[in-house]
Protein backbone atom coordinates (compact mmCIF):
# COMPACT_ATOMS: atom_id res chain seq x y z
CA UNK A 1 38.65 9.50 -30.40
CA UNK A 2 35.11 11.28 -31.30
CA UNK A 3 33.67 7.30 -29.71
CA UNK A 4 35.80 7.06 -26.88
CA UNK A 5 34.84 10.76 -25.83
CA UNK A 6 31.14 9.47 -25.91
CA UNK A 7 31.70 6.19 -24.90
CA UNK A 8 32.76 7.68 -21.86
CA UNK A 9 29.82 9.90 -21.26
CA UNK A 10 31.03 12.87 -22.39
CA UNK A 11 29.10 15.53 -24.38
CA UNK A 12 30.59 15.11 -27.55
CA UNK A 13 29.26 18.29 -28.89
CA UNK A 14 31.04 20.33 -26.14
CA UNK A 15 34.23 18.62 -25.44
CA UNK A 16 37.73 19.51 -27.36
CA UNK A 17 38.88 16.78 -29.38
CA UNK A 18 40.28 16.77 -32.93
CA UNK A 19 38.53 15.33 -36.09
CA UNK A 20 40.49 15.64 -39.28
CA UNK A 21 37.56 17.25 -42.15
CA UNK A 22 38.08 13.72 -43.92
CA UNK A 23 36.39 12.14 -41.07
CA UNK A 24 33.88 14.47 -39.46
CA UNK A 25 30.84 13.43 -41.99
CA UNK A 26 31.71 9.59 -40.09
CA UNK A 27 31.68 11.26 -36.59
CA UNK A 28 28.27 12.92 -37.44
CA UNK A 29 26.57 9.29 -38.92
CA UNK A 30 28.26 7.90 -35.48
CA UNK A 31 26.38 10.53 -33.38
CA UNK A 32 23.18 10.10 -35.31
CA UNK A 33 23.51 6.37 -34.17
CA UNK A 34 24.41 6.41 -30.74
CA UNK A 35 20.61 5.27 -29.89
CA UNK A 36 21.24 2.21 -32.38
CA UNK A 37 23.07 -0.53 -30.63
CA UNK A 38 22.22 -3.90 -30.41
CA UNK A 39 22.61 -4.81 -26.45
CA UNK A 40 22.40 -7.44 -24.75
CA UNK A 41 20.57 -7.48 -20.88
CA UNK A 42 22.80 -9.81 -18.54
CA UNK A 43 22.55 -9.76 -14.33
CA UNK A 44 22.75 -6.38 -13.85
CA UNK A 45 24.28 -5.06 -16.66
CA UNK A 46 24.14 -4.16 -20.16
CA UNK A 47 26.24 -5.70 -22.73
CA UNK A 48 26.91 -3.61 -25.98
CA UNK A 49 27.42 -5.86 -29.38
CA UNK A 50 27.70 -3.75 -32.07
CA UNK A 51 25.85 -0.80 -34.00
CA UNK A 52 22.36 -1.84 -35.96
CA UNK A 53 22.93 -1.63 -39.35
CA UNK A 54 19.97 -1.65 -40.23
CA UNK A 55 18.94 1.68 -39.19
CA UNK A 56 22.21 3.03 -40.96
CA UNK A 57 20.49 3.50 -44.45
CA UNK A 58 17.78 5.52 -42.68
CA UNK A 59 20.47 7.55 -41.55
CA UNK A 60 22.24 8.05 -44.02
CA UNK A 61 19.39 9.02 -46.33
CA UNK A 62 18.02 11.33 -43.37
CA UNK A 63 21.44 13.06 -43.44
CA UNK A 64 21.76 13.30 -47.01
CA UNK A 65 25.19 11.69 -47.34
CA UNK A 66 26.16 11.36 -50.91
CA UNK A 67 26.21 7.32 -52.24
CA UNK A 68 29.38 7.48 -53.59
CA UNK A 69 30.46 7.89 -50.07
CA UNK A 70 28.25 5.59 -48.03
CA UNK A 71 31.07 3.05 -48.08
CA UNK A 72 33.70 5.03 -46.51
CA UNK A 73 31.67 5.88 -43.89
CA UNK A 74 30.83 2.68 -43.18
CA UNK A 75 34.65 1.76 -42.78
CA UNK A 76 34.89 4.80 -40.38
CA UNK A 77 31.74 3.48 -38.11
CA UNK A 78 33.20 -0.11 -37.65
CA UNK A 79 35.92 1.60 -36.78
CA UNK A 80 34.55 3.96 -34.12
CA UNK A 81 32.50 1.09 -33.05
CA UNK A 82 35.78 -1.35 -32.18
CA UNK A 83 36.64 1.87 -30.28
CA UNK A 84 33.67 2.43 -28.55
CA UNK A 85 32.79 -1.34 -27.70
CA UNK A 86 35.20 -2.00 -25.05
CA UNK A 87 34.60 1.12 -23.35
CA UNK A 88 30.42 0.78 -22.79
CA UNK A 89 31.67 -2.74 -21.74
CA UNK A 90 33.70 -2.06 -18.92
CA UNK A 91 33.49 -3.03 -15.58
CA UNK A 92 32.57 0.07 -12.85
CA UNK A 93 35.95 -1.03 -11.82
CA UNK A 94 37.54 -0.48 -15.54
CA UNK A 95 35.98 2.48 -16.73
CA UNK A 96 38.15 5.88 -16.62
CA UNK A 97 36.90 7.91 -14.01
CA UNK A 98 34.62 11.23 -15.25
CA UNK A 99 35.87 14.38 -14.44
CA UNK A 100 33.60 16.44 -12.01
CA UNK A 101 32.48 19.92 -13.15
C-alpha cells in the first residue's frame, strides 16, 4: 500500500495508511530508493522497469539494517515494486485521479 500511496504522488510521510511493524523497516529501504529506478525514455514518456539493485547494498549499509535481515527485505521491495510498477506506468488516462488540497 506504502508504493501505491507514492506511486501515486502522494507524500508518503504525511498520508494515513497502515504498515504492520513487521514491514515498516521494508517501507523505509523502499523510500530510501524511490530515486533508484531503472527507466526507460520512450516518445514522450517515461517507462519504469524495476528498482536498481545495485544501489540497494549502499542502502542498506547507509541505513544500518541488520544482515540477517537483508533478505527479507529484499522479498518485501520486489514486492512493493510489482505494486508500484503498474502504477508509474499508467496512461494519463489510467492513473487514479489526485485529490486537490
Amino acid at each position: 500500500m506504502a508504493a501505491q500511496h507514492w506511486a501515486a504522488g502522494k507524500d508518503w510521510k504525511t498520508g494515513v495508511f497502515e504498515v504492520w511493524p513487521e514491514h515498516w523497516e521494508t517501507v523505509e529501504v523502499f523510500m530510501a530508493t524511490v530515486s533508484q529506478w531503472r527507466v526507460v525514455a520512450g516518445l514522450g514518456s517515461l517507462t519504469y522497469l524495476g528498482l536498481d539493485y545495485q544501489a540497494l547494498p549502499a542502502v542498506l549499509k547507509l541505513m544500518g539494517i541488520k544482515k540477517k535481515n537483508h533478505q527479507r527485505i529484499f522479498w518485501g521491495l520486489q514486492e512493493m515494486e510489482r505494486a508500484a510498477r503498474p502504477l508509474l506506468n499508467a496512461t494519463k488516462e489510467t492513473k487514479p485521479a489526485r485529490r486537490k488540497k
